[in-house]
PDB file of N, CA and C in Angstrom:
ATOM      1  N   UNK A   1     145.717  76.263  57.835  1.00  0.00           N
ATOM      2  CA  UNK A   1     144.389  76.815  58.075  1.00  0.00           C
ATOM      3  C   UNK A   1     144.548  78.154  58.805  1.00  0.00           C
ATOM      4  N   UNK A   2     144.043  79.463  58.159  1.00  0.00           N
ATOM      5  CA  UNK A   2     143.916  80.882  58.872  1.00  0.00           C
ATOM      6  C   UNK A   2     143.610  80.853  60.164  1.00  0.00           C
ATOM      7  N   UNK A   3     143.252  81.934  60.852  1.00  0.00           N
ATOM      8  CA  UNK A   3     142.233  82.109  61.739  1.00  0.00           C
ATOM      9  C   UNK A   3     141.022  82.385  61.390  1.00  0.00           C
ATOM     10  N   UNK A   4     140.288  83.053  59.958  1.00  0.00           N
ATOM     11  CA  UNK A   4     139.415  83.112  59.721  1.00  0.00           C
ATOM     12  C   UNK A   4     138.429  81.552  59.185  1.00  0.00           C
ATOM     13  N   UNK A   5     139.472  80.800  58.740  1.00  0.00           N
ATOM     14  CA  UNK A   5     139.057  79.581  58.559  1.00  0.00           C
ATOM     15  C   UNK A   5     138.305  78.547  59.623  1.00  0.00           C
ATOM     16  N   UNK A   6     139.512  78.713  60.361  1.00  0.00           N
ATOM     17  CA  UNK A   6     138.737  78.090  61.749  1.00  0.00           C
ATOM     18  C   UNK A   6     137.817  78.527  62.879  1.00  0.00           C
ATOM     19  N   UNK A   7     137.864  80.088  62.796  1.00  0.00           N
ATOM     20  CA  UNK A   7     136.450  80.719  63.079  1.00  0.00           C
ATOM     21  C   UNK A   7     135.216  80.616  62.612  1.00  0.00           C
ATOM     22  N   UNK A   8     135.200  80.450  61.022  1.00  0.00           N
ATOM     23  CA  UNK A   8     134.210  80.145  60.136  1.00  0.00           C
ATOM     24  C   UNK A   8     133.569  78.568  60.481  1.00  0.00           C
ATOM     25  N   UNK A   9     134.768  77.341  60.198  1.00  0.00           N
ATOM     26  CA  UNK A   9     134.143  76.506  60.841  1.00  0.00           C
ATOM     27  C   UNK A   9     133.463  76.273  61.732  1.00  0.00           C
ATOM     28  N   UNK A  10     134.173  76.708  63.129  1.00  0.00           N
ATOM     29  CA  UNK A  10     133.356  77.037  64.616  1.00  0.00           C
ATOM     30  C   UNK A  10     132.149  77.559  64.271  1.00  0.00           C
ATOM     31  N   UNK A  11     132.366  78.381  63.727  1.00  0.00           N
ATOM     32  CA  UNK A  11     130.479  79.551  63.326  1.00  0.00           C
ATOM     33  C   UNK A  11     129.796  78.421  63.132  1.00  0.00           C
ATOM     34  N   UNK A  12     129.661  78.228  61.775  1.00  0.00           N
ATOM     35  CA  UNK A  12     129.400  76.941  61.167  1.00  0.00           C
ATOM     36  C   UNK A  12     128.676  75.810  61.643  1.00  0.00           C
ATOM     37  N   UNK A  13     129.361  75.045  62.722  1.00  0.00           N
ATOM     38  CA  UNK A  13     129.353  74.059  62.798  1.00  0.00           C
ATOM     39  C   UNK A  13     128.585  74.311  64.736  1.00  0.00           C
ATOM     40  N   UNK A  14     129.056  74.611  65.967  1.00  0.00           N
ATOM     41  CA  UNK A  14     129.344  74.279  67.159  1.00  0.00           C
ATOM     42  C   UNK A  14     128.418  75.686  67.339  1.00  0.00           C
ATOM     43  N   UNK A  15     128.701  76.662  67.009  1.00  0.00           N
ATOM     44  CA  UNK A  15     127.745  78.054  67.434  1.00  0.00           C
ATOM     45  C   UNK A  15     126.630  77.642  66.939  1.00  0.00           C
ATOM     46  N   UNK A  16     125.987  77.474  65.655  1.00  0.00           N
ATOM     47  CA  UNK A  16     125.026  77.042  65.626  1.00  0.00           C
ATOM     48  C   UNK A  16     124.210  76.085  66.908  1.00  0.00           C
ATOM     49  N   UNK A  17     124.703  75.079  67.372  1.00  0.00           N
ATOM     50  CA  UNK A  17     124.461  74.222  68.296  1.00  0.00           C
ATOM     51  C   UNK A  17     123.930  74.723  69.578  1.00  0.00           C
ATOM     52  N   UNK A  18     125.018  76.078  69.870  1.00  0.00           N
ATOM     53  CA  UNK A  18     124.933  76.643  71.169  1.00  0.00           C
ATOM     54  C   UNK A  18     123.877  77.555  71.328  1.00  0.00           C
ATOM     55  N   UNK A  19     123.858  78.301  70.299  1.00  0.00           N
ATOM     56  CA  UNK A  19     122.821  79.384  70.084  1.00  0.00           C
ATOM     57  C   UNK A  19     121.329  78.834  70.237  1.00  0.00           C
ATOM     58  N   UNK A  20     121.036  77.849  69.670  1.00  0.00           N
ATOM     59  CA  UNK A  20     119.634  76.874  69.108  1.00  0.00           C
ATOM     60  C   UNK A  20     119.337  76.565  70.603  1.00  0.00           C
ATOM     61  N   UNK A  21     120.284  75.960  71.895  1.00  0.00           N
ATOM     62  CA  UNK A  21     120.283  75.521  72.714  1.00  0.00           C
ATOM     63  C   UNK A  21     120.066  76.799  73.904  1.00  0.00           C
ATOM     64  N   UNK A  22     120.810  77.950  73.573  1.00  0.00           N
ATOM     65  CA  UNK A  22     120.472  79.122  74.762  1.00  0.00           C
ATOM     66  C   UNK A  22     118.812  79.654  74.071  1.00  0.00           C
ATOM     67  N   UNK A  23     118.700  79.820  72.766  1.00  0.00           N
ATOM     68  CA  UNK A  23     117.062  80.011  72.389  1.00  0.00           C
ATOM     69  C   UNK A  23     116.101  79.113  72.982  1.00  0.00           C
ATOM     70  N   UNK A  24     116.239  77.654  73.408  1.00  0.00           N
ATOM     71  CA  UNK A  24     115.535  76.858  73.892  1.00  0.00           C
ATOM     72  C   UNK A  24     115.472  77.303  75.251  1.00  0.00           C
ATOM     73  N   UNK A  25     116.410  77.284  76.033  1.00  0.00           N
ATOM     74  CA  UNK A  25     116.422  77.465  77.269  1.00  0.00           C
ATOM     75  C   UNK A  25     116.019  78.961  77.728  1.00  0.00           C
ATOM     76  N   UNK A  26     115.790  79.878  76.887  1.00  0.00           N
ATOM     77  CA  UNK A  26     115.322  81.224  76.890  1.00  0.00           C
ATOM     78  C   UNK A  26     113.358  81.126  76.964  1.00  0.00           C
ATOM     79  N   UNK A  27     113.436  80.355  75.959  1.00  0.00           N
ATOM     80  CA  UNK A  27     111.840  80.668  75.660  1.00  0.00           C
ATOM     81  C   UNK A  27     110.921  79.181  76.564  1.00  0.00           C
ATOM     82  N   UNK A  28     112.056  78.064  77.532  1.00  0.00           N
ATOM     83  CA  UNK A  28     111.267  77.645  78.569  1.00  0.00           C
ATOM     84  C   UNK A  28     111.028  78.319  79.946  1.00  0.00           C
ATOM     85  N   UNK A  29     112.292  79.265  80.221  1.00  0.00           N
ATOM     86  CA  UNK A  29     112.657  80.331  81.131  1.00  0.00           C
ATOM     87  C   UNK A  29     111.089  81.355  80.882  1.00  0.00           C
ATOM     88  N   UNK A  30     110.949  81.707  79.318  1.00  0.00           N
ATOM     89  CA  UNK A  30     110.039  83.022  79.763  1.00  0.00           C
ATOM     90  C   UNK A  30     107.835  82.272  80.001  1.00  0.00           C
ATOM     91  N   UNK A  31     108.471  80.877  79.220  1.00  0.00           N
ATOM     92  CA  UNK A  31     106.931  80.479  79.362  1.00  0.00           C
ATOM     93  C   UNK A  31     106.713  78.992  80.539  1.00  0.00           C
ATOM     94  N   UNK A  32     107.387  79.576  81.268  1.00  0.00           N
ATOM     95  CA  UNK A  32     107.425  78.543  82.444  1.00  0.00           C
ATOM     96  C   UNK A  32     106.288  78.552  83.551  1.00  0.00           C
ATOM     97  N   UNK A  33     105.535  78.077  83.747  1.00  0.00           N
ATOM     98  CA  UNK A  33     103.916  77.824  84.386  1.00  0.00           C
ATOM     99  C   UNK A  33     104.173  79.280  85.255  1.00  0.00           C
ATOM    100  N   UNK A  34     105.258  78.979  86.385  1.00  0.00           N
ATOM    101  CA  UNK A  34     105.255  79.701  87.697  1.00  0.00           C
ATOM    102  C   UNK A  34     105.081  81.468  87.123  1.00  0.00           C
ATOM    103  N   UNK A  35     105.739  82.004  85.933  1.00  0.00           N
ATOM    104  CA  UNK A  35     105.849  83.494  85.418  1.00  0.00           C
ATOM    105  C   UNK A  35     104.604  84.023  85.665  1.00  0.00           C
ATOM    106  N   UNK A  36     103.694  83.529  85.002  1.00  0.00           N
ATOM    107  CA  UNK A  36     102.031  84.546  84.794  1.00  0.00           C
ATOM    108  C   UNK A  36     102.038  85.627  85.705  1.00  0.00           C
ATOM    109  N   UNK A  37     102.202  85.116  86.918  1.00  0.00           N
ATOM    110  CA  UNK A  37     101.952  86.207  87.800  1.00  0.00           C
ATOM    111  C   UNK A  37     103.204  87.406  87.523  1.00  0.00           C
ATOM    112  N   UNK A  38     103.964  87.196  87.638  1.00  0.00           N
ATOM    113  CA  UNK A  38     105.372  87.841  87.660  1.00  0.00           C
ATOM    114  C   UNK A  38     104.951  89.544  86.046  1.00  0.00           C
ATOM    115  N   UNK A  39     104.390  88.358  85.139  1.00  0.00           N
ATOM    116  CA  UNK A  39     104.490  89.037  83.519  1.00  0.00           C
ATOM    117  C   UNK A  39     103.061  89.676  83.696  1.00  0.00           C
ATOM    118  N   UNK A  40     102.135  89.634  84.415  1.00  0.00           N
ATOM    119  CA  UNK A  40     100.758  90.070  84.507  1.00  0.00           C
ATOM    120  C   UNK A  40     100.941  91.049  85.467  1.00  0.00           C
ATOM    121  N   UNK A  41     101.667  91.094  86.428  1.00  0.00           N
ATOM    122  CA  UNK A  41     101.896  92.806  87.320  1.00  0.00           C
ATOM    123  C   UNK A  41     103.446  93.514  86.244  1.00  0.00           C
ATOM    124  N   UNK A  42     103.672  93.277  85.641  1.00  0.00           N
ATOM    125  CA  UNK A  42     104.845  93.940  85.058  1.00  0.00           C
ATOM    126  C   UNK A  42     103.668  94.151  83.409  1.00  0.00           C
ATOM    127  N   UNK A  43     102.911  93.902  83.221  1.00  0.00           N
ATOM    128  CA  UNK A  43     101.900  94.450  82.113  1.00  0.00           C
ATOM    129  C   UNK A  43     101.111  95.239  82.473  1.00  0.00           C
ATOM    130  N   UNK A  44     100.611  95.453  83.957  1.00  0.00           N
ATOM    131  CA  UNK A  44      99.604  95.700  84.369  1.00  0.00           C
ATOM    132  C   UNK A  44     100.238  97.001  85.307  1.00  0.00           C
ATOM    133  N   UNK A  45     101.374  97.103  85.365  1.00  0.00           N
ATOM    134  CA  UNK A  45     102.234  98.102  86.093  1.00  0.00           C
ATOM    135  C   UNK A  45     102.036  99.832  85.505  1.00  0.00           C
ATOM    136  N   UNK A  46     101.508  99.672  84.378  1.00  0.00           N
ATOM    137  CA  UNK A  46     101.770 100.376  83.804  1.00  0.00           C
ATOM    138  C   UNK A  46     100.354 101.834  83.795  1.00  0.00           C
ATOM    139  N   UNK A  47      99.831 101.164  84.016  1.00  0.00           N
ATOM    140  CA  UNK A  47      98.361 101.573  84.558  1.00  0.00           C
ATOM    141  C   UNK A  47      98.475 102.017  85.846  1.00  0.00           C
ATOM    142  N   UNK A  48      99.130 101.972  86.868  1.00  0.00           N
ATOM    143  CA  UNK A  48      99.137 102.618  88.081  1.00  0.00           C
ATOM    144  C   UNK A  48      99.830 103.882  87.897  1.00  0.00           C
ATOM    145  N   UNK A  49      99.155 105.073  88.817  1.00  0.00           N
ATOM    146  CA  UNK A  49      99.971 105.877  88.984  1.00  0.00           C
ATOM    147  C   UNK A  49      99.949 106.483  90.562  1.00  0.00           C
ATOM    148  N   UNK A  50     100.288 107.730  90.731  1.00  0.00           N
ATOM    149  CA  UNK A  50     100.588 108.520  92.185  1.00  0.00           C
ATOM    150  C   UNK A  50      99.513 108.462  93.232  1.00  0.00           C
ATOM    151  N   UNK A  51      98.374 109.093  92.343  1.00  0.00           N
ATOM    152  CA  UNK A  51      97.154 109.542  92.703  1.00  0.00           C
ATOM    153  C   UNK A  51      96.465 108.183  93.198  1.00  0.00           C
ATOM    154  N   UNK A  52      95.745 107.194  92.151  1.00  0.00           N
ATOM    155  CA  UNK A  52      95.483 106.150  92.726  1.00  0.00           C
ATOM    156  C   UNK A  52      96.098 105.197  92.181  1.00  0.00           C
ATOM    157  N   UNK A  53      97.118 104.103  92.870  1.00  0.00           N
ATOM    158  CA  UNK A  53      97.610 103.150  92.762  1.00  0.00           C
ATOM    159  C   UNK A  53      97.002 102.131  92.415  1.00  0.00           C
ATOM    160  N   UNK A  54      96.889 100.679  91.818  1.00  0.00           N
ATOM    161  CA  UNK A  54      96.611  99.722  91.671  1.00  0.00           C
ATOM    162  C   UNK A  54      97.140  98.772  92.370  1.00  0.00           C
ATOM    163  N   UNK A  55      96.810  97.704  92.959  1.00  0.00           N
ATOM    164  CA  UNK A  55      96.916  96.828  93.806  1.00  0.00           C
ATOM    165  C   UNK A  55      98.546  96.533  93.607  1.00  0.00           C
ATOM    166  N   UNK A  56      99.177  96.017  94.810  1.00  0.00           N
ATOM    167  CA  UNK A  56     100.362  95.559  94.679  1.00  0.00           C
ATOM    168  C   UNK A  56     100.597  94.142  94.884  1.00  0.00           C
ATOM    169  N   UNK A  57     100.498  93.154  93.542  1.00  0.00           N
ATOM    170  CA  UNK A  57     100.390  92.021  93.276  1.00  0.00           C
ATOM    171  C   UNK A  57     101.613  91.278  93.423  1.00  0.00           C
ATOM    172  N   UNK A  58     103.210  91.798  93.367  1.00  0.00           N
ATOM    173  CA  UNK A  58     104.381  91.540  93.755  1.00  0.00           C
ATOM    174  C   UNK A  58     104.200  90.889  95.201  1.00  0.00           C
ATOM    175  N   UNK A  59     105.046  89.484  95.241  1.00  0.00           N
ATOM    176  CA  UNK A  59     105.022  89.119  96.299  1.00  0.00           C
ATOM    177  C   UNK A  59     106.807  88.951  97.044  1.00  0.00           C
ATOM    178  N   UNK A  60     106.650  89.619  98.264  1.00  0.00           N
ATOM    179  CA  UNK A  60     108.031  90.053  98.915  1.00  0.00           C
ATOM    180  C   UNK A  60     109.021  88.826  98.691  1.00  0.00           C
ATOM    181  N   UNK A  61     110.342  88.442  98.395  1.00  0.00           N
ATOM    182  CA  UNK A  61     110.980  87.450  98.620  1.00  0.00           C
ATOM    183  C   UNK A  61     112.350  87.478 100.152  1.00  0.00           C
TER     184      UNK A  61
END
């Protein structure tokens, strides 16, 4: 068996697995209750500028 053979398998077979599993754990990470706030001043950031600022909704850690 090559090395391309047994890379292919791996692809194949075990990456599939891993990948499916970091996509899961990605998209509970970005829609996880606690975010809103976090994704609603980083949308809303964008609208502030020099002159007059918009509230600073970030909370210090």
């Amino acid at each position: 068996m090559t090395t391309y053979d047994l890379m292919n398998a791996f692809a194949q077979s075990w990456m599939v697995v891993v990948m499916t599993a970091f996509f899961v754990a990605v998209m509970v990470w970005v829609m996880r209750p606690g975010s809103k706030p976090s994704y609603d001043d980083a949308a809303n950031s964008i609208f502030r500028n020099e002159k007059n600022p918009g509230p600073d909704n970030r909370k210090e850690a």
